[in-house]
C-alpha atoms as a PDB file:
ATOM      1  CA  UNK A   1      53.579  89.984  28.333  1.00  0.00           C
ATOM      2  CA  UNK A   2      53.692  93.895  28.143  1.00  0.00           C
ATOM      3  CA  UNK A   3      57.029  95.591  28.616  1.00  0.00           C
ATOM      4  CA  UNK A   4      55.832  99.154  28.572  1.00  0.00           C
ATOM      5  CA  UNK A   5      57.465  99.614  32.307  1.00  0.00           C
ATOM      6  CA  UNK A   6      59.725  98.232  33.783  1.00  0.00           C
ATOM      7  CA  UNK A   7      57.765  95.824  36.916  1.00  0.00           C
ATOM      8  CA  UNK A   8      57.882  95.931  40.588  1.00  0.00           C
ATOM      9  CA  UNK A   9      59.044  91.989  42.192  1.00  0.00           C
ATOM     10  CA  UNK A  10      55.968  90.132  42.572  1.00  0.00           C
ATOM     11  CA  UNK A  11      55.619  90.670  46.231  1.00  0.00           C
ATOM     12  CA  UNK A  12      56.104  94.089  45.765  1.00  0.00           C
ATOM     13  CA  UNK A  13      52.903  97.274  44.996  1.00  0.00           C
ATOM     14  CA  UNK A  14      53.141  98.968  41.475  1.00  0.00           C
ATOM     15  CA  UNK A  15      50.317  99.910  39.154  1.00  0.00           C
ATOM     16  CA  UNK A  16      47.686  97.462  37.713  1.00  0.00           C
ATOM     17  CA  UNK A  17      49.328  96.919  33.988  1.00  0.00           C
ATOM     18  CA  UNK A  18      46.020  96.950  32.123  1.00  0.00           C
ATOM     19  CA  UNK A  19      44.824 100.063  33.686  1.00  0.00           C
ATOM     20  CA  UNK A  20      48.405 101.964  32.478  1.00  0.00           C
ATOM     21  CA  UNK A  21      47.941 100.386  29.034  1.00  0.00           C
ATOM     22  CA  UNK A  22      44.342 101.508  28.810  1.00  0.00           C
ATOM     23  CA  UNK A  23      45.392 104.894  30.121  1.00  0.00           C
ATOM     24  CA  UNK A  24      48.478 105.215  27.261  1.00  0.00           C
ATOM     25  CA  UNK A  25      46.512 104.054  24.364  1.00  0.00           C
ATOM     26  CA  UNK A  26      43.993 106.451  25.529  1.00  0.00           C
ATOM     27  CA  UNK A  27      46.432 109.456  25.442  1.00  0.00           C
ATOM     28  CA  UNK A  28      48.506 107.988  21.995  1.00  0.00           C
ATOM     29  CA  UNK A  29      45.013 109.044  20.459  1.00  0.00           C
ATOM     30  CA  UNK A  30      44.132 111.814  21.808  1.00  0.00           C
ATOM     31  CA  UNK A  31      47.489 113.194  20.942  1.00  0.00           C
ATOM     32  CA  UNK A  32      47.464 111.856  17.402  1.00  0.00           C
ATOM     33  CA  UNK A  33      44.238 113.536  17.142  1.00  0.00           C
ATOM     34  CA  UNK A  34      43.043 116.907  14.245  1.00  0.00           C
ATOM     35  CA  UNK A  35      42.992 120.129  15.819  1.00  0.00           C
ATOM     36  CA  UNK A  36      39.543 120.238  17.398  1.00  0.00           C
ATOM     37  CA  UNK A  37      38.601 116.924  17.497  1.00  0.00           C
ATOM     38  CA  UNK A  38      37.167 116.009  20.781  1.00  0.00           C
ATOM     39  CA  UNK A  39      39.123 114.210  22.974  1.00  0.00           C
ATOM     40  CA  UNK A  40      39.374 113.144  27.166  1.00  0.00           C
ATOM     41  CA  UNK A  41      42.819 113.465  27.576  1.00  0.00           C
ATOM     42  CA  UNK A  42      44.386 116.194  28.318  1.00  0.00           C
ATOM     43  CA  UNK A  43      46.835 117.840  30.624  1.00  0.00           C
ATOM     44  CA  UNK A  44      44.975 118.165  33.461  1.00  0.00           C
ATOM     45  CA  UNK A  45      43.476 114.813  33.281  1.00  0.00           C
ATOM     46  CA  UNK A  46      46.695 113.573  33.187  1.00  0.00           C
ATOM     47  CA  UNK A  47      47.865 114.894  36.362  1.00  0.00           C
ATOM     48  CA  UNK A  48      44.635 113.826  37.832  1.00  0.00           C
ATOM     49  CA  UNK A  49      45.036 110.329  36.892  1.00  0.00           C
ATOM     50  CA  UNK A  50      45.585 106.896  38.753  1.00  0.00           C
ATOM     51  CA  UNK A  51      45.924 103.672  38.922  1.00  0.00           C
ATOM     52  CA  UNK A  52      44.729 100.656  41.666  1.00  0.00           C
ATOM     53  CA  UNK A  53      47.958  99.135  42.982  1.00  0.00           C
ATOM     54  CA  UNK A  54      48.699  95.605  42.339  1.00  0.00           C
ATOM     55  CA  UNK A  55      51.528  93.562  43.706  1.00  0.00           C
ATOM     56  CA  UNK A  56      54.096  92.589  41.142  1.00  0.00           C
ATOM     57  CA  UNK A  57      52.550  95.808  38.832  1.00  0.00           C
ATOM     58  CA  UNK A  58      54.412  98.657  36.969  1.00  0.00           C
ATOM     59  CA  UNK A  59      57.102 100.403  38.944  1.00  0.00           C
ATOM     60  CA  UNK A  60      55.323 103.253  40.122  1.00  0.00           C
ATOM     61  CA  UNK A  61      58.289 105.711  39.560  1.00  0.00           C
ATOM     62  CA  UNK A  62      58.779 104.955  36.173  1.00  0.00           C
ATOM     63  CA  UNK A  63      55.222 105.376  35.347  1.00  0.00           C
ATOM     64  CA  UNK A  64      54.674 108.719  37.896  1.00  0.00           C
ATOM     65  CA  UNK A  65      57.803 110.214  35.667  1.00  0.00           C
ATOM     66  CA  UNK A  66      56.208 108.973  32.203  1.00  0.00           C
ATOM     67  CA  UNK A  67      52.935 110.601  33.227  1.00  0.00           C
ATOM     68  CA  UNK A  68      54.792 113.767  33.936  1.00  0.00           C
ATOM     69  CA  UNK A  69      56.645 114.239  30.626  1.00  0.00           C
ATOM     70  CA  UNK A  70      53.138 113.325  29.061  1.00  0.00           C
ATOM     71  CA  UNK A  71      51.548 115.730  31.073  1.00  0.00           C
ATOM     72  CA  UNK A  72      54.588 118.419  29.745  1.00  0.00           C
ATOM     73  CA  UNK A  73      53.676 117.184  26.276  1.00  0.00           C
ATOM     74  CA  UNK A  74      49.646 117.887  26.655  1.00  0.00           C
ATOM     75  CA  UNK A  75      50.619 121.237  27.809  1.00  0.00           C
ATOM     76  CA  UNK A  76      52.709 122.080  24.965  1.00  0.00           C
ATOM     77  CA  UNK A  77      50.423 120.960  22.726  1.00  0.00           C
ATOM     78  CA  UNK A  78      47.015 122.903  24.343  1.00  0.00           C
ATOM     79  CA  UNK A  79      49.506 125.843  24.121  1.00  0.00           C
ATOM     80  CA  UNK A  80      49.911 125.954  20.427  1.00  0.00           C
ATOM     81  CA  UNK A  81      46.829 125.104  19.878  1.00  0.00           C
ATOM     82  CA  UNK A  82      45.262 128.225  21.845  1.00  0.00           C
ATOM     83  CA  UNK A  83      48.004 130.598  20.620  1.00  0.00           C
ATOM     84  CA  UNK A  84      47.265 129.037  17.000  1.00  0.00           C
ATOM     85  CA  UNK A  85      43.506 129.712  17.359  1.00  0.00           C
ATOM     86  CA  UNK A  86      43.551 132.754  19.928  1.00  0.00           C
ATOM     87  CA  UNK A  87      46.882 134.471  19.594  1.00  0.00           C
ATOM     88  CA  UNK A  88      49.249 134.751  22.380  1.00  0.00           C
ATOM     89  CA  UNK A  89      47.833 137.267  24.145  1.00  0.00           C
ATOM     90  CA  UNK A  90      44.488 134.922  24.742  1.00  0.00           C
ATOM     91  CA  UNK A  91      47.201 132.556  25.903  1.00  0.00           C
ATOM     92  CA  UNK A  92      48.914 134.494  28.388  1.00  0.00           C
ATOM     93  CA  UNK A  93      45.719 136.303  29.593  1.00  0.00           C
ATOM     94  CA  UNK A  94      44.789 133.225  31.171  1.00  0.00           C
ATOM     95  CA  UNK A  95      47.557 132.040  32.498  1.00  0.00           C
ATOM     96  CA  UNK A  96      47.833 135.907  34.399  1.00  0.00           C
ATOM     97  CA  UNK A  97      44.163 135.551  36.186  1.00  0.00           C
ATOM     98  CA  UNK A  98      45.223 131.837  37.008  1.00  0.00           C
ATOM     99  CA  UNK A  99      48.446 133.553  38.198  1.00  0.00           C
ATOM    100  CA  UNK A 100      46.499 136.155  40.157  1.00  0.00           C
ATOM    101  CA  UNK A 101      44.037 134.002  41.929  1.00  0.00           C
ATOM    102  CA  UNK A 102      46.532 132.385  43.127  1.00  0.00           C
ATOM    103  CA  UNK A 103      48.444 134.930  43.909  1.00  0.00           C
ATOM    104  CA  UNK A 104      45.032 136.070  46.095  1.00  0.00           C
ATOM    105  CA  UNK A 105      45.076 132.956  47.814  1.00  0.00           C
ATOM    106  CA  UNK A 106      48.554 132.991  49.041  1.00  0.00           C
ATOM    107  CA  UNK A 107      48.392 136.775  50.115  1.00  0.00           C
ATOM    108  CA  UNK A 108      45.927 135.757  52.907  1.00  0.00           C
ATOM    109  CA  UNK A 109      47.475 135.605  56.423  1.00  0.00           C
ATOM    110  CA  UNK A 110      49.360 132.440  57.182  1.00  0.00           C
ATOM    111  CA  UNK A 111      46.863 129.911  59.235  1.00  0.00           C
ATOM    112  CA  UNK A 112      44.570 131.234  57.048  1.00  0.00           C
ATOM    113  CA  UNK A 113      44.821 130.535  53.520  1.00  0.00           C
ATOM    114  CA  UNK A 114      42.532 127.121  52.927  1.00  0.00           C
ATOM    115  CA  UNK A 115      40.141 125.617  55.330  1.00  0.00           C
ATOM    116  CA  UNK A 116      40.962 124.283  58.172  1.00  0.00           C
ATOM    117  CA  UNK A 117      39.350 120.112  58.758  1.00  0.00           C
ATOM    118  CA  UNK A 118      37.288 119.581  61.654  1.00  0.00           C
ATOM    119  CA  UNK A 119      40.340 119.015  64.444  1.00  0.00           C
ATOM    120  CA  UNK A 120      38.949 115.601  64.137  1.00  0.00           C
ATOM    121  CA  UNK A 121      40.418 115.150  60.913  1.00  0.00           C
ATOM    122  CA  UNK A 122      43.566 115.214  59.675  1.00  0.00           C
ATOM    123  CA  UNK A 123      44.519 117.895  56.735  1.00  0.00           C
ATOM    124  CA  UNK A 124      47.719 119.117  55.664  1.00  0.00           C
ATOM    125  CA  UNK A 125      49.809 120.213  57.710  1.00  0.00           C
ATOM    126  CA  UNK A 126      49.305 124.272  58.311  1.00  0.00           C
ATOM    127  CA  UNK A 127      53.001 125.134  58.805  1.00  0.00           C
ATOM    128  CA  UNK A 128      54.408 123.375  56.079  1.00  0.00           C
ATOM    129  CA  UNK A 129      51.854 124.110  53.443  1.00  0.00           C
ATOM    130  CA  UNK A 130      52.393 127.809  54.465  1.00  0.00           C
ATOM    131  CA  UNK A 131      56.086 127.294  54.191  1.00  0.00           C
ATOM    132  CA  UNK A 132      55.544 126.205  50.781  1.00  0.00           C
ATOM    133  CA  UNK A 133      52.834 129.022  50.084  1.00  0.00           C
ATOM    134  CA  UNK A 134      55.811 131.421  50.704  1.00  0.00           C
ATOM    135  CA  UNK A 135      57.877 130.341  48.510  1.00  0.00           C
ATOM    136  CA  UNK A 136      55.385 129.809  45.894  1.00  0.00           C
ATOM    137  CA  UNK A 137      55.002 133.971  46.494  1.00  0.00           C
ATOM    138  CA  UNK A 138      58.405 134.096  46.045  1.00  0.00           C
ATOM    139  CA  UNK A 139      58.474 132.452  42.813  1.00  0.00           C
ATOM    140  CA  UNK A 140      55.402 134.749  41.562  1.00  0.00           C
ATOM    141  CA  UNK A 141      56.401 137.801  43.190  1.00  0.00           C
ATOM    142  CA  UNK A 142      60.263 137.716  43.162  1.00  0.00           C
ATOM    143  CA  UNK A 143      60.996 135.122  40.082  1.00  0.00           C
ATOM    144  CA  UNK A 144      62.784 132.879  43.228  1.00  0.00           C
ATOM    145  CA  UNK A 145      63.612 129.759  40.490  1.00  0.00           C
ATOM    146  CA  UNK A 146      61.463 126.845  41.335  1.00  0.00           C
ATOM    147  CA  UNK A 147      60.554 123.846  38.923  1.00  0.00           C
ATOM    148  CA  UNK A 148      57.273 122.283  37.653  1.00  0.00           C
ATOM    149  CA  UNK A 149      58.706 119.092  39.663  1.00  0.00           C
ATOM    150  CA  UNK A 150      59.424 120.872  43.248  1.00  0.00           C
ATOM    151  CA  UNK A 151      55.483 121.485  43.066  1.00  0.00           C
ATOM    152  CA  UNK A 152      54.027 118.670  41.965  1.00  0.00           C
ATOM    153  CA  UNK A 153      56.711 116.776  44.138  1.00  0.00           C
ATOM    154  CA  UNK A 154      55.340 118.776  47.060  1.00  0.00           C
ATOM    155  CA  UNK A 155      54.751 116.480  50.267  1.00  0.00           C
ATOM    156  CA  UNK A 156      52.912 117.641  53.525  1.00  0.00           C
ATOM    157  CA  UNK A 157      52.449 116.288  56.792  1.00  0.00           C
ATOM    158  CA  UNK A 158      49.319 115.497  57.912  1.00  0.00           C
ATOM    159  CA  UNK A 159      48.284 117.162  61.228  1.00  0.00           C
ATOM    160  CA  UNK A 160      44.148 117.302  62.996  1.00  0.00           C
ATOM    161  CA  UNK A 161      42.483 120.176  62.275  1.00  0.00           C
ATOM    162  CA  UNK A 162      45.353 121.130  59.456  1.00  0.00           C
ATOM    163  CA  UNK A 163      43.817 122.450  55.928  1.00  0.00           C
ATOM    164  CA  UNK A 164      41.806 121.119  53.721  1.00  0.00           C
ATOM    165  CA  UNK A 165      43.546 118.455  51.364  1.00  0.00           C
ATOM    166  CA  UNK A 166      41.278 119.100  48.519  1.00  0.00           C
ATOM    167  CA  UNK A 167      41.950 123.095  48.289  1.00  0.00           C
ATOM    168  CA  UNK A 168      45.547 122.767  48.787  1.00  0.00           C
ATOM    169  CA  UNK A 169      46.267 120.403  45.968  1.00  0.00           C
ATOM    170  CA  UNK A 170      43.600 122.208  43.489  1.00  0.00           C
ATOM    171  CA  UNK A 171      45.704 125.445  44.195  1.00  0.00           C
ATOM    172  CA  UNK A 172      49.004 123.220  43.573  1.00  0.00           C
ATOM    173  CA  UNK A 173      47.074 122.180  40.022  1.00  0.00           C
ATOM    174  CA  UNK A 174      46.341 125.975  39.035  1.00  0.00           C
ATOM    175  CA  UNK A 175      50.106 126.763  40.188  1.00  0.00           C
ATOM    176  CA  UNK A 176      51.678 123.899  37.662  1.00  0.00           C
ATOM    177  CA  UNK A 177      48.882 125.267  35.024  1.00  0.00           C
ATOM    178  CA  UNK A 178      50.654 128.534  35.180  1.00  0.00           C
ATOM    179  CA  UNK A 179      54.199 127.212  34.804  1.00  0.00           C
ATOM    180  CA  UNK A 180      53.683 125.002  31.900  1.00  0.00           C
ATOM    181  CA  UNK A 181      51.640 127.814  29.971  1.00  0.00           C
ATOM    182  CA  UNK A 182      54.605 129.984  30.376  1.00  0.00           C
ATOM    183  CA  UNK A 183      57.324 127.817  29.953  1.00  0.00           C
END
Protein backbone atom coordinates (compact mmCIF):
# COMPACT_ATOMS: atom_id res chain seq x y z
CA UNK A 1 0.00 0.00 0.00
CA UNK A 2 1.55 3.37 -1.25
CA UNK A 3 2.20 6.07 1.31
CA UNK A 4 3.30 8.79 -1.04
CA UNK A 5 0.25 11.11 0.40
CA UNK A 6 -1.27 11.17 3.03
CA UNK A 7 -5.30 9.64 2.08
CA UNK A 8 -8.64 11.16 2.23
CA UNK A 9 -11.33 8.69 4.71
CA UNK A 10 -12.78 6.25 2.47
CA UNK A 11 -16.03 7.99 2.02
CA UNK A 12 -14.34 10.95 1.29
CA UNK A 13 -12.99 12.44 -2.82
CA UNK A 14 -9.10 12.66 -3.25
CA UNK A 15 -7.04 11.72 -6.27
CA UNK A 16 -6.95 8.22 -7.93
CA UNK A 17 -3.45 6.85 -6.27
CA UNK A 18 -2.19 5.14 -9.42
CA UNK A 19 -2.73 8.07 -11.59
CA UNK A 20 -0.43 10.39 -8.91
CA UNK A 21 2.15 7.57 -8.86
CA UNK A 22 2.21 7.34 -12.63
CA UNK A 23 2.33 11.11 -12.79
CA UNK A 24 5.55 11.28 -10.06
CA UNK A 25 7.54 8.56 -11.56
CA UNK A 26 6.92 10.30 -14.73
CA UNK A 27 8.41 13.65 -13.48
CA UNK A 28 11.39 11.72 -11.09
CA UNK A 29 12.67 10.97 -14.76
CA UNK A 30 12.26 13.61 -16.52
CA UNK A 31 14.03 15.54 -13.86
CA UNK A 32 16.84 13.03 -13.49
CA UNK A 33 17.19 13.39 -17.10
CA UNK A 34 20.87 14.86 -19.44
CA UNK A 35 20.53 18.24 -20.57
CA UNK A 36 18.60 17.86 -23.81
CA UNK A 37 17.21 14.71 -23.55
CA UNK A 38 13.64 14.71 -24.52
CA UNK A 39 11.27 14.58 -22.02
CA UNK A 40 7.06 15.31 -21.34
CA UNK A 41 7.30 16.82 -18.21
CA UNK A 42 7.79 19.97 -17.66
CA UNK A 43 6.59 23.04 -15.89
CA UNK A 44 3.80 23.81 -17.69
CA UNK A 45 2.58 20.36 -17.94
CA UNK A 46 2.71 20.25 -14.50
CA UNK A 47 0.40 22.96 -13.79
CA UNK A 48 -1.80 21.58 -16.43
CA UNK A 49 -2.09 18.30 -14.86
CA UNK A 50 -4.93 16.18 -13.13
CA UNK A 51 -6.16 13.54 -11.70
CA UNK A 52 -9.93 11.57 -11.73
CA UNK A 53 -11.20 11.75 -8.15
CA UNK A 54 -11.73 8.66 -6.25
CA UNK A 55 -13.29 8.28 -2.86
CA UNK A 56 -10.87 7.27 -0.16
CA UNK A 57 -7.84 8.72 -2.77
CA UNK A 58 -4.85 11.08 -2.04
CA UNK A 59 -5.68 14.19 -0.08
CA UNK A 60 -6.04 16.56 -2.71
CA UNK A 61 -4.22 19.42 -0.78
CA UNK A 62 -1.28 17.63 -0.13
CA UNK A 63 -0.89 16.58 -3.63
CA UNK A 64 -2.17 20.28 -5.24
CA UNK A 65 0.88 21.72 -2.87
CA UNK A 66 3.42 18.83 -4.00
CA UNK A 67 2.56 19.62 -7.62
CA UNK A 68 3.28 23.23 -6.95
CA UNK A 69 6.78 22.97 -5.44
CA UNK A 70 7.39 20.48 -8.45
CA UNK A 71 6.13 22.84 -10.73
CA UNK A 72 8.75 25.63 -8.83
CA UNK A 73 11.39 22.96 -9.32
CA UNK A 74 10.69 22.46 -13.34
CA UNK A 75 10.94 26.12 -13.56
CA UNK A 76 14.17 26.43 -11.94
CA UNK A 77 15.52 23.90 -13.75
CA UNK A 78 14.20 25.14 -17.58
CA UNK A 79 15.79 28.39 -16.26
CA UNK A 80 19.31 27.22 -15.99
CA UNK A 81 19.07 25.31 -18.60
CA UNK A 82 18.10 28.29 -21.11
CA UNK A 83 20.47 30.75 -19.38
CA UNK A 84 23.17 27.79 -19.61
CA UNK A 85 22.52 27.34 -23.36
CA UNK A 86 21.20 30.98 -24.32
CA UNK A 87 22.60 33.39 -21.79
CA UNK A 88 20.47 35.42 -19.61
CA UNK A 89 19.50 37.84 -21.77
CA UNK A 90 17.64 34.98 -24.09
CA UNK A 91 16.14 34.20 -20.71
CA UNK A 92 14.77 37.36 -19.72
CA UNK A 93 13.81 38.40 -23.32
CA UNK A 94 11.14 36.02 -23.10
CA UNK A 95 9.91 36.35 -20.07
CA UNK A 96 9.54 40.53 -21.10
CA UNK A 97 7.22 39.74 -24.39
CA UNK A 98 5.32 37.15 -22.10
CA UNK A 99 5.29 40.10 -19.64
CA UNK A 100 4.10 42.50 -22.33
CA UNK A 101 1.34 40.52 -23.86
CA UNK A 102 0.04 40.35 -20.94
CA UNK A 103 0.48 43.46 -20.01
CA UNK A 104 -1.65 44.21 -23.56
CA UNK A 105 -4.32 42.16 -22.41
CA UNK A 106 -4.93 43.74 -19.14
CA UNK A 107 -4.63 47.39 -20.57
CA UNK A 108 -7.93 46.79 -22.48
CA UNK A 109 -11.01 48.47 -20.91
CA UNK A 110 -12.54 46.58 -18.04
CA UNK A 111 -15.69 44.37 -19.47
CA UNK A 112 -13.54 43.99 -22.12
CA UNK A 113 -10.48 42.12 -21.71
CA UNK A 114 -11.46 38.21 -22.69
CA UNK A 115 -14.56 37.06 -24.37
CA UNK A 116 -17.53 37.22 -23.09
CA UNK A 117 -19.76 33.31 -23.15
CA UNK A 118 -22.93 33.29 -24.85
CA UNK A 119 -25.26 34.81 -21.73
CA UNK A 120 -26.37 31.28 -21.87
CA UNK A 121 -23.33 30.13 -20.39
CA UNK A 122 -21.70 30.70 -17.49
CA UNK A 123 -17.90 32.22 -17.57
CA UNK A 124 -16.02 33.88 -15.01
CA UNK A 125 -17.22 36.27 -13.39
CA UNK A 126 -16.44 39.87 -15.25
CA UNK A 127 -16.05 41.97 -12.07
CA UNK A 128 -13.93 39.84 -10.19
CA UNK A 129 -11.61 38.69 -12.90
CA UNK A 130 -11.19 42.47 -13.65
CA UNK A 131 -10.57 43.07 -10.01
CA UNK A 132 -7.88 40.66 -10.21
CA UNK A 133 -6.65 42.01 -13.73
CA UNK A 134 -5.95 45.26 -11.75
CA UNK A 135 -3.99 44.14 -9.49
CA UNK A 136 -2.12 41.91 -11.69
CA UNK A 137 -1.28 45.65 -13.48
CA UNK A 138 -0.32 46.65 -10.33
CA UNK A 139 2.11 44.02 -9.76
CA UNK A 140 3.61 44.59 -13.46
CA UNK A 141 3.32 48.17 -13.55
CA UNK A 142 3.88 49.29 -9.89
CA UNK A 143 5.94 46.10 -8.37
CA UNK A 144 2.51 45.89 -5.86
CA UNK A 145 4.08 42.40 -4.06
CA UNK A 146 1.96 39.50 -5.05
CA UNK A 147 3.02 35.69 -4.92
CA UNK A 148 3.17 32.83 -7.49
CA UNK A 149 0.40 31.25 -5.00
CA UNK A 150 -2.19 34.38 -4.87
CA UNK A 151 -2.39 33.62 -8.79
CA UNK A 152 -2.56 30.29 -9.20
CA UNK A 153 -4.84 30.30 -5.99
CA UNK A 154 -7.05 32.72 -7.91
CA UNK A 155 -10.90 31.74 -7.61
CA UNK A 156 -13.79 33.41 -9.67
CA UNK A 157 -17.35 33.32 -9.58
CA UNK A 158 -19.12 32.08 -12.22
CA UNK A 159 -21.77 34.46 -13.70
CA UNK A 160 -23.96 33.96 -17.60
CA UNK A 161 -22.54 35.67 -20.16
CA UNK A 162 -19.17 36.33 -17.85
CA UNK A 163 -15.67 35.67 -19.82
CA UNK A 164 -14.39 33.05 -21.29
CA UNK A 165 -12.88 30.38 -18.78
CA UNK A 166 -10.35 29.16 -21.19
CA UNK A 167 -8.65 32.77 -21.94
CA UNK A 168 -8.70 33.79 -18.44
CA UNK A 169 -6.81 30.89 -17.01
CA UNK A 170 -4.27 30.70 -20.18
CA UNK A 171 -3.49 34.44 -19.31
CA UNK A 172 -3.20 33.30 -15.45
CA UNK A 173 -0.56 30.45 -16.98
CA UNK A 174 1.57 33.15 -18.99
CA UNK A 175 1.33 35.45 -15.71
CA UNK A 176 2.90 32.49 -13.29
CA UNK A 177 5.41 31.82 -16.44
CA UNK A 178 6.66 35.28 -15.90
CA UNK A 179 7.07 35.09 -12.13
CA UNK A 180 8.91 31.90 -11.90
CA UNK A 181 11.38 32.99 -14.83
CA UNK A 182 12.19 35.96 -12.78
CA UNK A 183 12.23 34.76 -9.49
Amino acid sequence: MSTTFPRSRRSRPGYNVDQVEDFLEEARTAYSAAPGEPTIVSAESIRRTAFDIEKGGYSTTHVDAALERLEDAFAARERERVIAEAGDDEWFSKARATAQAVLDRLDRPEGHRFNRVNFLVAGYSTKDVDAFANRLTKYFQDGKPMSVDEVRGAVFRTRRGGYSEAQVDLLLDSVIDVMLAVR
